[in-house]
Each structure stands twice: as structure tokens, then as C-alpha cells.
N, C-alpha and C. Protein backbone atom coordinates (compact mmCIF):
# COMPACT_ATOMS: atom_id res chain seq x y z
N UNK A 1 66.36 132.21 66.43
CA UNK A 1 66.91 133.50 66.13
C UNK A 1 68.39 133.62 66.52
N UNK A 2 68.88 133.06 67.73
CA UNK A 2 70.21 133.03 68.03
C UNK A 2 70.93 132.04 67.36
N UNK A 3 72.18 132.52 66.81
CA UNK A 3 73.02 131.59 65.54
C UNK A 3 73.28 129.99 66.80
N UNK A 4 73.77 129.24 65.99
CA UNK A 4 74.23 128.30 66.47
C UNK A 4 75.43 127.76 67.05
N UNK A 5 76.74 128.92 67.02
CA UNK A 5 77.78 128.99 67.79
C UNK A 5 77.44 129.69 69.01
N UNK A 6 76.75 130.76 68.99
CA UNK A 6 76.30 131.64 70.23
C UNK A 6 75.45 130.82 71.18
N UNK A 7 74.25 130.19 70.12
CA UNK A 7 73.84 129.02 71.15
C UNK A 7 74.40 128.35 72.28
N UNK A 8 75.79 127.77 71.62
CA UNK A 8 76.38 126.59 72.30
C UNK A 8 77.52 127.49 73.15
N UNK A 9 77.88 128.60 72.65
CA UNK A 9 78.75 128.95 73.71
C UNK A 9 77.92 129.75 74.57
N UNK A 10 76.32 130.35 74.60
CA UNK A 10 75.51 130.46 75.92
C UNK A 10 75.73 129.32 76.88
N UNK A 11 75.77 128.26 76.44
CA UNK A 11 75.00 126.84 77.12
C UNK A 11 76.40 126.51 78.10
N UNK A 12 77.77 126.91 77.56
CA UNK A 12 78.75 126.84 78.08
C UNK A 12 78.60 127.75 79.38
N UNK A 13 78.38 129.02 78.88
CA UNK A 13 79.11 130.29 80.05
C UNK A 13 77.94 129.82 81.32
N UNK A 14 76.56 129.23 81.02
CA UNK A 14 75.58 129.07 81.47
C UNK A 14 75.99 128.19 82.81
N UNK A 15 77.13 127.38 82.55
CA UNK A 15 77.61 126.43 83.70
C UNK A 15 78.44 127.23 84.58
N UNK A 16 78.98 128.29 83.88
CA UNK A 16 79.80 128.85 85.26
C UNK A 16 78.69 129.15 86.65
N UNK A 17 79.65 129.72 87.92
CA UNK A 17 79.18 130.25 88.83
C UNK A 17 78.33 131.67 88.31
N UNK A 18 76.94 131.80 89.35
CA UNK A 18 76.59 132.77 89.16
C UNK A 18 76.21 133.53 87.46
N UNK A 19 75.91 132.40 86.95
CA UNK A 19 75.58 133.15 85.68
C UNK A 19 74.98 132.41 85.05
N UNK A 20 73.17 132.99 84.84
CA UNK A 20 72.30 132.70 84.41
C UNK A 20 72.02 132.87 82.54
N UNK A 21 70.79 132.82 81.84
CA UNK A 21 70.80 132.19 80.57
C UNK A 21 70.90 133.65 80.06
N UNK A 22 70.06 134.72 80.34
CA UNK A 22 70.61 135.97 80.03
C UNK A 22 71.58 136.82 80.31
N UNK A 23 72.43 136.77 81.11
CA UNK A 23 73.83 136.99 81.11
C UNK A 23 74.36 136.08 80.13
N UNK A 24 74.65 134.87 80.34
CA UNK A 24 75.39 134.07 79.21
C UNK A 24 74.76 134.82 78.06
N UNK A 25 74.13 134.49 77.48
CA UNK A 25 73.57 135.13 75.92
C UNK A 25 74.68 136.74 75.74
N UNK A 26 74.34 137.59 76.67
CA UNK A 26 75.29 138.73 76.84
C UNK A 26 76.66 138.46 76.96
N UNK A 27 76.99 137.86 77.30
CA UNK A 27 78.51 137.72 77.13
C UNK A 27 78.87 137.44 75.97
N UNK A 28 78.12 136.10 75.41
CA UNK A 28 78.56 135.49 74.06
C UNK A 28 78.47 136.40 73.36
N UNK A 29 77.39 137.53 73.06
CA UNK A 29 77.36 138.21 72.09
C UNK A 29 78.14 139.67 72.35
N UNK A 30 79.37 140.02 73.11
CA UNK A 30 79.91 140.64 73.92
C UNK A 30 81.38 139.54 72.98
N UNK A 31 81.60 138.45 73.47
CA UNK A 31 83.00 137.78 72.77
C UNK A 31 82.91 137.61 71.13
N UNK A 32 81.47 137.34 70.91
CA UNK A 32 81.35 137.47 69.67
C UNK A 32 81.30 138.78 68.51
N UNK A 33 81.90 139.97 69.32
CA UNK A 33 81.95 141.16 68.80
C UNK A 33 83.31 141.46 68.88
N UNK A 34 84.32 141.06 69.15
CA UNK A 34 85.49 141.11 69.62
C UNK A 34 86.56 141.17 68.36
N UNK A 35 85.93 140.40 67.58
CA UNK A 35 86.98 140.10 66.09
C UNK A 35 87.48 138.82 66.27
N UNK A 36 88.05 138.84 65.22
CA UNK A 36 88.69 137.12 64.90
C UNK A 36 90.22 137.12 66.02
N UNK A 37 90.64 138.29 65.90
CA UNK A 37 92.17 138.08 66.30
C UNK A 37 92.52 137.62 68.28
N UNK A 38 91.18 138.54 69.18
CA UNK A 38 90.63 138.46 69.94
C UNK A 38 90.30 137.32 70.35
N UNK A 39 89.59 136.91 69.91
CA UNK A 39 88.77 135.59 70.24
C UNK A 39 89.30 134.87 70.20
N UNK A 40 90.27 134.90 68.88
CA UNK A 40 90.98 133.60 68.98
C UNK A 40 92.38 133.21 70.41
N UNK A 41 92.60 134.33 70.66
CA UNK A 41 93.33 134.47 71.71
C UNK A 41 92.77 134.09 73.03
N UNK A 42 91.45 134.38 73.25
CA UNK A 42 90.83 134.06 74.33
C UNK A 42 90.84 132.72 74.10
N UNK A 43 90.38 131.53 73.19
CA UNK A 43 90.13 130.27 72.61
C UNK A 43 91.43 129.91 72.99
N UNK A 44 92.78 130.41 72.86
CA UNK A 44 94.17 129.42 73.11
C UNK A 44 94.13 129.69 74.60
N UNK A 45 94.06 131.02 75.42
CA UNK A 45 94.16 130.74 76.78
C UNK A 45 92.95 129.62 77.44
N UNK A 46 91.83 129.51 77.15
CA UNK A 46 90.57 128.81 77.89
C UNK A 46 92.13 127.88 77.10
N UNK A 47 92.59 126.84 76.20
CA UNK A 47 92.74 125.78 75.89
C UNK A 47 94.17 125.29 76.52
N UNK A 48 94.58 126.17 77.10
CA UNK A 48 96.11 126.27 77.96
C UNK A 48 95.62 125.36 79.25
N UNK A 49 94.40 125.60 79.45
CA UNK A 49 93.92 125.53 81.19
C UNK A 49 94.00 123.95 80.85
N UNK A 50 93.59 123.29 79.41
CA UNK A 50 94.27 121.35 80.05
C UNK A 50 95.18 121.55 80.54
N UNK A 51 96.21 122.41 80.32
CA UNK A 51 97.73 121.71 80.64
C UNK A 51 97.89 121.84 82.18
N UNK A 52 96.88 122.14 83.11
CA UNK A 52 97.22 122.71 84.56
C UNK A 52 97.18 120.89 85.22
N UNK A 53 97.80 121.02 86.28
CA UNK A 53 97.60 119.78 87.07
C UNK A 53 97.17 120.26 88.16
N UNK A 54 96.88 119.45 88.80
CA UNK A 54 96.38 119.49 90.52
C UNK A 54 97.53 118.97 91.51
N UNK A 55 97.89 119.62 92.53
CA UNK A 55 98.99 119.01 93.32
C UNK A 55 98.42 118.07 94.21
N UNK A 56 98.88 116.92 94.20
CA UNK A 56 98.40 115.56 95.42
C UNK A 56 98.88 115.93 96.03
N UNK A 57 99.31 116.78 96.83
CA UNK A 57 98.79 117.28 98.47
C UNK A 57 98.02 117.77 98.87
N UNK A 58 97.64 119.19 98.08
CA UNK A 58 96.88 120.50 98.71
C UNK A 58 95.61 120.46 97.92
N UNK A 59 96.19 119.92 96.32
CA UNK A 59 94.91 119.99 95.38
C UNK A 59 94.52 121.24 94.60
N UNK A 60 95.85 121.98 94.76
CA UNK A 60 95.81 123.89 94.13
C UNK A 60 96.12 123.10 92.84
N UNK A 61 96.03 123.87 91.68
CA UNK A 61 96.05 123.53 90.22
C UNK A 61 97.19 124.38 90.18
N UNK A 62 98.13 123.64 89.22
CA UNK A 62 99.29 124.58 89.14
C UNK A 62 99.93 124.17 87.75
N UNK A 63 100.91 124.38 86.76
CA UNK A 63 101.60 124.60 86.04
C UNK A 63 103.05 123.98 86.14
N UNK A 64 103.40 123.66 87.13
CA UNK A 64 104.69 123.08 87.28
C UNK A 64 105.06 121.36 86.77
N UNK A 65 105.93 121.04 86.49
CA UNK A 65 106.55 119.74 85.99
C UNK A 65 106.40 119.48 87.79
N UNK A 66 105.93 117.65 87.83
CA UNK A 66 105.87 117.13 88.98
C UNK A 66 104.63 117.13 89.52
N UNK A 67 104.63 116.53 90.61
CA UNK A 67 103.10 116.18 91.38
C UNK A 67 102.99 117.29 92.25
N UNK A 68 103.71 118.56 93.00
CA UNK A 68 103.41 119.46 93.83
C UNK A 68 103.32 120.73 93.07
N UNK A 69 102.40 121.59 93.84
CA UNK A 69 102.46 123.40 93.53
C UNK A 69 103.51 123.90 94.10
N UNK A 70 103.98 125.29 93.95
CA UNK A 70 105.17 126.04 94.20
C UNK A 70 104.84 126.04 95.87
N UNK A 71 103.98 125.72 96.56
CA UNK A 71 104.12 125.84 97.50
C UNK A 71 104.06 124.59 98.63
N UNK A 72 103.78 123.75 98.10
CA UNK A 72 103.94 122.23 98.57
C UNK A 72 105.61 121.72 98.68
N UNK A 73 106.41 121.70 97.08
CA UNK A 73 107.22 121.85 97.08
C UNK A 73 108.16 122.50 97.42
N UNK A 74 108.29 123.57 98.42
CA UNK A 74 108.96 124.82 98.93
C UNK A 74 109.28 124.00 100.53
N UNK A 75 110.07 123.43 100.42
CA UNK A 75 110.64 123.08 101.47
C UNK A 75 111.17 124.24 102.98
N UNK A 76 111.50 125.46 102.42
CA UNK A 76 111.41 126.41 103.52
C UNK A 76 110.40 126.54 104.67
N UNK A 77 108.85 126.23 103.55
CA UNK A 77 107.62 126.14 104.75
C UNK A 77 107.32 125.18 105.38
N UNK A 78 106.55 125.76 106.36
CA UNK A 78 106.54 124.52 107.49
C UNK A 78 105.31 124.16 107.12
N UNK A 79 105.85 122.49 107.09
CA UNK A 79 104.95 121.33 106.38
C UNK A 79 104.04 120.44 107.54
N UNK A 80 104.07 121.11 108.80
CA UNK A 80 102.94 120.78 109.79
C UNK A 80 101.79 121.62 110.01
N UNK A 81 101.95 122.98 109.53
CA UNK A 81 100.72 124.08 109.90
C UNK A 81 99.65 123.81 108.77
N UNK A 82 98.49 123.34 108.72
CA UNK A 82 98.07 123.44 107.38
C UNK A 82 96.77 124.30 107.91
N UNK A 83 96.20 124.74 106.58
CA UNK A 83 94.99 126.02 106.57
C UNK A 83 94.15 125.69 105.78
N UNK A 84 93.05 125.11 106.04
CA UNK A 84 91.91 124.27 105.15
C UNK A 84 91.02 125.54 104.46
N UNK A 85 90.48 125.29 103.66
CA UNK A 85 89.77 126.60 102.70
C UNK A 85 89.29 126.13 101.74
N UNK A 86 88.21 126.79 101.18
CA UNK A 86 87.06 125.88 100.58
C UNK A 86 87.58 125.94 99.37
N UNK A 87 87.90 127.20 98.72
CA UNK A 87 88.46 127.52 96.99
C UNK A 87 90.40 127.50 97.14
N UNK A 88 90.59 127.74 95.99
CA UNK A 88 91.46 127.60 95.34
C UNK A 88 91.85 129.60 95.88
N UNK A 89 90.85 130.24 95.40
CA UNK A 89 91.12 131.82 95.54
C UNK A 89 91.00 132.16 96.88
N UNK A 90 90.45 131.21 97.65
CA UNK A 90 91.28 131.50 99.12
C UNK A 90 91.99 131.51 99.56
N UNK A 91 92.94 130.88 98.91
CA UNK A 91 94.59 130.24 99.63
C UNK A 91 95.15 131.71 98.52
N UNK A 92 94.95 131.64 97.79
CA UNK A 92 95.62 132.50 97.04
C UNK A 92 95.58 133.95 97.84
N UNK A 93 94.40 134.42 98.20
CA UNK A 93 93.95 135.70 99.11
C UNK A 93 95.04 135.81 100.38
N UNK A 94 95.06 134.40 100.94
CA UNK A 94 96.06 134.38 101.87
C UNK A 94 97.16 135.07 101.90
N UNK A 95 97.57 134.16 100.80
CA UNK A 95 98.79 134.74 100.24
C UNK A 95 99.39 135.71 100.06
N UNK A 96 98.61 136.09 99.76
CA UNK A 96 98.89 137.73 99.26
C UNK A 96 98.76 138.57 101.17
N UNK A 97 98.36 138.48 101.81
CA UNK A 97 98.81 138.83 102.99
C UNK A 97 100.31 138.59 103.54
N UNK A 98 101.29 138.06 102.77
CA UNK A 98 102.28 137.35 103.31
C UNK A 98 102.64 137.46 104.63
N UNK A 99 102.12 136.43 105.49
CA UNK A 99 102.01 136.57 106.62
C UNK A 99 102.25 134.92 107.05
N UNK A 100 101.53 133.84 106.05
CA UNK A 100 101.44 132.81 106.54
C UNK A 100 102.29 131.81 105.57
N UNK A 101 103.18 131.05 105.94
CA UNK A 101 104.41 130.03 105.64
C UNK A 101 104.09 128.52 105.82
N UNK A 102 102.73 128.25 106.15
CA UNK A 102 102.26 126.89 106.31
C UNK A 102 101.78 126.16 105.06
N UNK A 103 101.38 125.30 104.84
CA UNK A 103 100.64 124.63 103.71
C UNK A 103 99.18 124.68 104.02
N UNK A 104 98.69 124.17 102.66
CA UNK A 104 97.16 124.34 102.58
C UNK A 104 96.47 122.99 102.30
N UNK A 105 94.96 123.57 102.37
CA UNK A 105 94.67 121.98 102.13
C UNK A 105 93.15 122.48 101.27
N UNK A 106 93.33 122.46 99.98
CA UNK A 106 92.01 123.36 99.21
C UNK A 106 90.83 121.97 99.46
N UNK A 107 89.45 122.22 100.13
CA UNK A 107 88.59 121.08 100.65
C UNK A 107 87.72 120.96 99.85
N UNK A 108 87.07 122.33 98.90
CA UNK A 108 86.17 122.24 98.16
C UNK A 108 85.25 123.46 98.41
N UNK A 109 84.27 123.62 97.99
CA UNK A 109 82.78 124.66 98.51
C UNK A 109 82.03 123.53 99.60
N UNK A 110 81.86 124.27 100.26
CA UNK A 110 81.14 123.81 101.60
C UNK A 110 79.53 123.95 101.08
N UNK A 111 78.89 122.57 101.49
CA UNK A 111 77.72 122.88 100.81
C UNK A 111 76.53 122.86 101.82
N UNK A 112 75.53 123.25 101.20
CA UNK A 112 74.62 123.77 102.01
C UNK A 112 74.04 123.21 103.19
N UNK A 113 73.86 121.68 102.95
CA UNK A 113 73.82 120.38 104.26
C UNK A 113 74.92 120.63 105.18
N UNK A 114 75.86 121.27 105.01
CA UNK A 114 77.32 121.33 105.93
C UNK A 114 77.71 119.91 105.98
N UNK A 115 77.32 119.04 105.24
CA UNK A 115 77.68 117.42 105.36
C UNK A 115 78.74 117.90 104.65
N UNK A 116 80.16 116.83 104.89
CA UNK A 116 81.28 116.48 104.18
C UNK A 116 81.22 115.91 103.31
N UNK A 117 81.38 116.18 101.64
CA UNK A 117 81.31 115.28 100.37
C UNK A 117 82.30 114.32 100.65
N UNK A 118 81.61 113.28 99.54
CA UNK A 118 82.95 111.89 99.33
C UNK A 118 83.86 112.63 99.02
N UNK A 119 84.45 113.28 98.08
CA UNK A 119 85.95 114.26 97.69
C UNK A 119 86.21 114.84 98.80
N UNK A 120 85.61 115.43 99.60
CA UNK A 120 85.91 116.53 100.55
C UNK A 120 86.75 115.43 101.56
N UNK A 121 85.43 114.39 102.03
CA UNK A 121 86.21 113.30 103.08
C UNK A 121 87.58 112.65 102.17
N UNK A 122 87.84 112.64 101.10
CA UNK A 122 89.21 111.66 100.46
C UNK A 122 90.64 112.60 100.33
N UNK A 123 90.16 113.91 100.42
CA UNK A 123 91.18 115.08 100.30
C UNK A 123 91.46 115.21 101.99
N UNK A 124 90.57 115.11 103.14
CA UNK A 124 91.09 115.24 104.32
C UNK A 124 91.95 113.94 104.48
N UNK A 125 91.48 112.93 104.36
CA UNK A 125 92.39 111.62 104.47
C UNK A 125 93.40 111.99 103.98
N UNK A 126 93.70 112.13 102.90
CA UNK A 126 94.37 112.46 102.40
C UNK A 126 96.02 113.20 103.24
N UNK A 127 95.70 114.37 103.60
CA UNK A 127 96.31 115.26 104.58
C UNK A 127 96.47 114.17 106.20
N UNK A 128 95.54 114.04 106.22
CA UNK A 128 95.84 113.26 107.83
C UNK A 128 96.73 112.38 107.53
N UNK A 129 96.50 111.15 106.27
CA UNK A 129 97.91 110.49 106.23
C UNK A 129 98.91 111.07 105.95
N UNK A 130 99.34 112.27 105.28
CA UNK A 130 100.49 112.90 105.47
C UNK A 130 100.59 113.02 106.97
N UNK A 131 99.86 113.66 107.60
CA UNK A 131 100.49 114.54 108.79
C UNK A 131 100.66 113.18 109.88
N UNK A 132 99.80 111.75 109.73
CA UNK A 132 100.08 110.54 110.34
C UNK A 132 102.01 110.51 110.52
N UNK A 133 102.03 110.25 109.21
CA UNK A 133 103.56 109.71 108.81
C UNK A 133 104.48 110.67 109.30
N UNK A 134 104.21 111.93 109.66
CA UNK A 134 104.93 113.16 110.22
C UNK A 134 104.84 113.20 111.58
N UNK A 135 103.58 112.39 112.81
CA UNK A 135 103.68 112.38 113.66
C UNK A 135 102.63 113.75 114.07
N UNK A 136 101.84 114.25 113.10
CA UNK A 136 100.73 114.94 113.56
C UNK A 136 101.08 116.56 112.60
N UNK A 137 99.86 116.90 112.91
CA UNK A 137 100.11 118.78 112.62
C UNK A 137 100.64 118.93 113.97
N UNK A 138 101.29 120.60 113.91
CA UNK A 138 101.66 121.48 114.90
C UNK A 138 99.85 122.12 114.90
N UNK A 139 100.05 122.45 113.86
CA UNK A 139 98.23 122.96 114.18
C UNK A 139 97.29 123.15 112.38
N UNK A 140 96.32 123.00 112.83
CA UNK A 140 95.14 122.86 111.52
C UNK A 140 94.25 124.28 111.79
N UNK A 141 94.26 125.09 110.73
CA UNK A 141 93.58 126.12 110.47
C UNK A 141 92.48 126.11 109.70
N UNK A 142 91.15 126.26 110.51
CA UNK A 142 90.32 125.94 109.56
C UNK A 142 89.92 127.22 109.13
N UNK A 143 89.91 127.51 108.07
CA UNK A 143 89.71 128.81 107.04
C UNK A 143 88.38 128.60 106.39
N UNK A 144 87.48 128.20 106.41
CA UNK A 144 86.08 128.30 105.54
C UNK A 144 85.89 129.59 105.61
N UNK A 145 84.81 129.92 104.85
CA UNK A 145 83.97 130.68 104.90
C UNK A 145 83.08 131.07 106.06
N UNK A 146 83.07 132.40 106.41
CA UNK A 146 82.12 131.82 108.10
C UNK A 146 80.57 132.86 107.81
N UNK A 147 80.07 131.94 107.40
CA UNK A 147 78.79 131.40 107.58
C UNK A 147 77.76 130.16 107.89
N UNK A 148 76.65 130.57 108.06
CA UNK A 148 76.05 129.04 108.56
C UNK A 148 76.77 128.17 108.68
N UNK A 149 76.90 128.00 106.90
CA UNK A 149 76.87 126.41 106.16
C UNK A 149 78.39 125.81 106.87
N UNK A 150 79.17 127.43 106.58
CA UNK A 150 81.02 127.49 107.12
C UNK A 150 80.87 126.83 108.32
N UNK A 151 80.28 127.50 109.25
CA UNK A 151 80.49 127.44 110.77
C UNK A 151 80.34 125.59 110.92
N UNK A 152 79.56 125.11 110.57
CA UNK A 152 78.76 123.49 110.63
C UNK A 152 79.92 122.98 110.09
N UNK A 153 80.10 123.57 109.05
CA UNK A 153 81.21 122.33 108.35
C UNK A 153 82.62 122.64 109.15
N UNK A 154 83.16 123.86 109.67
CA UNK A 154 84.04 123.89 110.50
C UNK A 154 84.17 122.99 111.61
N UNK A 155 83.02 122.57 112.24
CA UNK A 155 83.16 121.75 113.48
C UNK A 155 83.08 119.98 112.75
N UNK A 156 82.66 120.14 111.62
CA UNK A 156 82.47 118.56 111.37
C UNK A 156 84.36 118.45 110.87
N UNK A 157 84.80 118.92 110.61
CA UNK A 157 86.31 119.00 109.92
C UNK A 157 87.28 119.08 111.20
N UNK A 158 86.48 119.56 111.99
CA UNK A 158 87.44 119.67 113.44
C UNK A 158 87.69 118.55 114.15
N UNK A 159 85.88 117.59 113.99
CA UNK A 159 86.13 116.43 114.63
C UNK A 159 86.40 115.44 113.91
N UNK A 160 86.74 115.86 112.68
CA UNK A 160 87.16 114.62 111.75
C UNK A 160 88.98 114.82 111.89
N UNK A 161 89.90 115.70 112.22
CA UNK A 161 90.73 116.18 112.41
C UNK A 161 91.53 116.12 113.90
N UNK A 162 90.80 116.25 114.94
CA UNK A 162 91.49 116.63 116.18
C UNK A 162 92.22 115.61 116.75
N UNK A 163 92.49 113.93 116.26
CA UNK A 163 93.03 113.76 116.38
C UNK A 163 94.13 113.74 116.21
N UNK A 164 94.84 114.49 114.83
CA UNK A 164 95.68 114.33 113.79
C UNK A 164 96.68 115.70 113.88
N UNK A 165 96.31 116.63 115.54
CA UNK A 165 97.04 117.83 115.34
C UNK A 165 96.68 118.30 116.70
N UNK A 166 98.22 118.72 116.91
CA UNK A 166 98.13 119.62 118.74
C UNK A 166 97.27 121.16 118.87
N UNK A 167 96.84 121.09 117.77
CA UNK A 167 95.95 122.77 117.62
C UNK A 167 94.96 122.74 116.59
N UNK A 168 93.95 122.65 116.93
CA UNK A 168 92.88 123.27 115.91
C UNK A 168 92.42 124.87 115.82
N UNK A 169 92.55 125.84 115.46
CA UNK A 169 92.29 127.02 115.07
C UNK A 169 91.69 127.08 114.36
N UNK A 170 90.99 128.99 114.16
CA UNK A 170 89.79 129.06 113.21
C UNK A 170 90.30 130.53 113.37
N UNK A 171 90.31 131.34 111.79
CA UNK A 171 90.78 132.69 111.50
C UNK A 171 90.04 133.50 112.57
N UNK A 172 90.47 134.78 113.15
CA UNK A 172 89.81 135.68 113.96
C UNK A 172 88.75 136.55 113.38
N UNK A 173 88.15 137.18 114.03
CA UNK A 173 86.80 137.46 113.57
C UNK A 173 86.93 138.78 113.04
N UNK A 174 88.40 138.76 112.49
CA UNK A 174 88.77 140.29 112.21
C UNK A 174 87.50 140.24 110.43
N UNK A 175 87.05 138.88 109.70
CA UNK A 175 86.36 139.10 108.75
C UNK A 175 85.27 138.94 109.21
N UNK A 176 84.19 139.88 108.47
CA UNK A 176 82.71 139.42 109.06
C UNK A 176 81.71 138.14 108.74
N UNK A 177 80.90 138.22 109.60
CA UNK A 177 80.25 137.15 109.18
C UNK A 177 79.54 137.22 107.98
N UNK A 178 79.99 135.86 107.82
CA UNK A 178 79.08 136.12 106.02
C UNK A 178 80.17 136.16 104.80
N UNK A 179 81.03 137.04 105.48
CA UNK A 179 81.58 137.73 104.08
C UNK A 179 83.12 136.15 103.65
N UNK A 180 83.54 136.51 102.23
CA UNK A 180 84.23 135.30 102.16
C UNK A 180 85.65 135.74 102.10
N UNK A 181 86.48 134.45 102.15
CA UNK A 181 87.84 135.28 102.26
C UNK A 181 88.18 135.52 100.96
N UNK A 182 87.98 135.18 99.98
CA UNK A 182 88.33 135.76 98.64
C UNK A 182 88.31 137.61 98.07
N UNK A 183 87.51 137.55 99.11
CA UNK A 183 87.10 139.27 98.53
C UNK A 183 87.77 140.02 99.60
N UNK A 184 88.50 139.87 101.05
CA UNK A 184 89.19 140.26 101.98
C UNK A 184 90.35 140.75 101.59
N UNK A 185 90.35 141.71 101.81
CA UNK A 185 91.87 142.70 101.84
C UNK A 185 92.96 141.91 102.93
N UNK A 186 94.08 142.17 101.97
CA UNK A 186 95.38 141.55 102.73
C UNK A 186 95.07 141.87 104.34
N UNK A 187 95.40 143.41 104.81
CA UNK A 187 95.41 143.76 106.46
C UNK A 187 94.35 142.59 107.00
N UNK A 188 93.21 142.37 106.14
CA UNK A 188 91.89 141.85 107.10
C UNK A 188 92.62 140.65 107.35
N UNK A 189 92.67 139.84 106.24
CA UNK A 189 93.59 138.82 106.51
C UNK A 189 94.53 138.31 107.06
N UNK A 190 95.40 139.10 107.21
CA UNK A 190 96.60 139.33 108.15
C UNK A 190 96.03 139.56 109.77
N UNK A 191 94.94 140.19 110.13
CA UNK A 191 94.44 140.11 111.46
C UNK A 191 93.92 138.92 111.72
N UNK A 192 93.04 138.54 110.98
CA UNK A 192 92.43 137.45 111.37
C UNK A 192 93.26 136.04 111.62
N UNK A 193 94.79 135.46 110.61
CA UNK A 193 95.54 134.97 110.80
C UNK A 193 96.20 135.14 111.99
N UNK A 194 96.61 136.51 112.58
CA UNK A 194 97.13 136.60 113.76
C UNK A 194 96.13 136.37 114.83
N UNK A 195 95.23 136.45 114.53
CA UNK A 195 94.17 136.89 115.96
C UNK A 195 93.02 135.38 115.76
N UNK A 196 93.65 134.27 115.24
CA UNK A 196 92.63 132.82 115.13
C UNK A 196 92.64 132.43 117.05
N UNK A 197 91.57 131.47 116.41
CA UNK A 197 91.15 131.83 117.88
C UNK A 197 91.55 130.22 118.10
């Protein structure tokens, strides 16, 4: 009964986060009501997103000519503080507090074992040989998510780390438990940055 473009673009939306076979079906038939002029617009932005790269430092996806994001490349910041965080929209959340001038280090989603993935362990190497060749961090911020899974994987990242930096920190408890930093209001953010423990 469902056409065969709607099919396949259910089966698509079906892979995102958080969205199961009846939502997808609803959406598609939600974009598929939109008109030609619409859609097709949505179809060139989804097709823009090849052109993004990933920066070999931090691993934020960015738009710029070269191997760094606008903020890797920003020589003003200080290139010893780094702030580990599971998404991409965490560092960004940060941000938007403008409060913090350090670099980042995007690790991945922390998963439910709190074990460190192969990517997760090749992206910290990664950073430690930078901060090797620099003679260490000033300090490593670990920013997960703080829950369970957060808290476990915070200490496995700490001891995979503490040699590589005169400070290990962890945001203040100005966010609650549980909750993630993506959905945190700048002020929260801004406390918890000031108030890491």
C-alpha cells in the first residue's frame, strides 16, 4: 500500500536517532506533501552535507578549505586546555556559553558497556600525541554526559589520559544528573565550566 519512494525514504529516516518505523512513515508522508519546489530544496541541502570534512584534530565536521575547524585553526585559543564530549552538539552548546577558549576533542556517544570503542581509543591517541609533542595539556576537561554510562567512561578516559596533562577536570554539577549538555542553557554551562571540579 505504501508507494515505493516513501518506502525507501521510511527505511532512510528509520536510521536516524530516536526514530522508529511509524514516525519515519510520518515524516515521509509529511516531506512528501511539501511540493516539488520544497523538497527539492531539502534534497540539495541533505546533498551539501558530502561536502563537510572532519577536522584531524578535534573531529568537529566543518566546511572550511584545509584539515582544521574554525576553531582548531584559531590560533588565539589555547591549544593545551582541551574538553572531551561525546557529540559534535556538545561542543557547540559550549560555545555558545562563550566562556571557554580551549580546544575540543569530539570522542563519540559513550556507550552503554562504558568500554572505550576502537575510534574512541584512536581519536584519544590521537590528542595525546598532539599534546605529547607540546609537552602535555595544561588541563583535560572531561565533558560527557553525566550519567551511569558518562560517569564509567569518564574515569576510563581519565586513566587513559592522566598521564598526558597537569589537570584532569570534570564540568560542575551545576547540570543534573542525567541530563545532557546539548539541551543546557548557556548560564548552566557557564557554571558548570567555572565550577569543574
Amino acid at each position: 500500500m505504501v508507494s515505493e519512494p516513501l518506502r525507501r525514504l521510511q527505511e532512510a529516516l528509520q536510521e536516524l536517532p530516536g526514530i522508529g518505523p511509524r514516525q519515519a512513515l510520518r515524516i515521509a508522508y509529511f516531506i512528501s506533501s511539501l511540493g516539488k519546489v520544497r523538497i527539492t530544496e531539502l534534497a540539495r541541502a541533505i546533498l551539501r552535507l558530502t561536502e563537510l570534512r572532519t577536522c584531524t584534530q578535534c573531529f568537529l565536521t566543518h566546511e572550511r578549505e584545509g584539515a582544521f575547524c574554525a576553531i582548531c585553526g584559531d590560533e588565539t585559543r589555547d591549544q593545551l586546555t582541551v574538553t572531551i564530549v561525546e557529540r559534535e552538539t556538545d561542543a557547540l552548546s559550549i560555545e555558545k556559553a562563550q566562556i571557554y577558549r580551549g580546544r575540543y576533542l569530539i570522542l563519540g556517544e559513550v556507550r552503554r558497556d562504558s568500554e572505550l570503542s576502537i575510534e574512541q581509543k584512536i581519536r584519544l591517541n590521537s590528542l595525546l600525541s598532539f599534546l605529547k609533542e607540546r609537552g602535555g595539556a595544561l588541563e583535560i576537561i572531561i565533558a560527557v554526559n553525566q550519567t551511569m554510562y558518562g560517569e564509567l567512561a569518564a574515569e576510563r578516559i581519565e586513566e587513559y589520559a592522566k598521564s598526558h596533562t597537569k589537570k584532569i577536570t570534570r564540568l560542575g554539577r551545576g547540570l543534573p544528573t542525567g541530563g545532557e549538555i546539548e539541551f543546557a542553557d548557556p548560564d548552566t554551562l557557564a557554571h558548570s565550566l567555572k565550577n569543574r571540579r
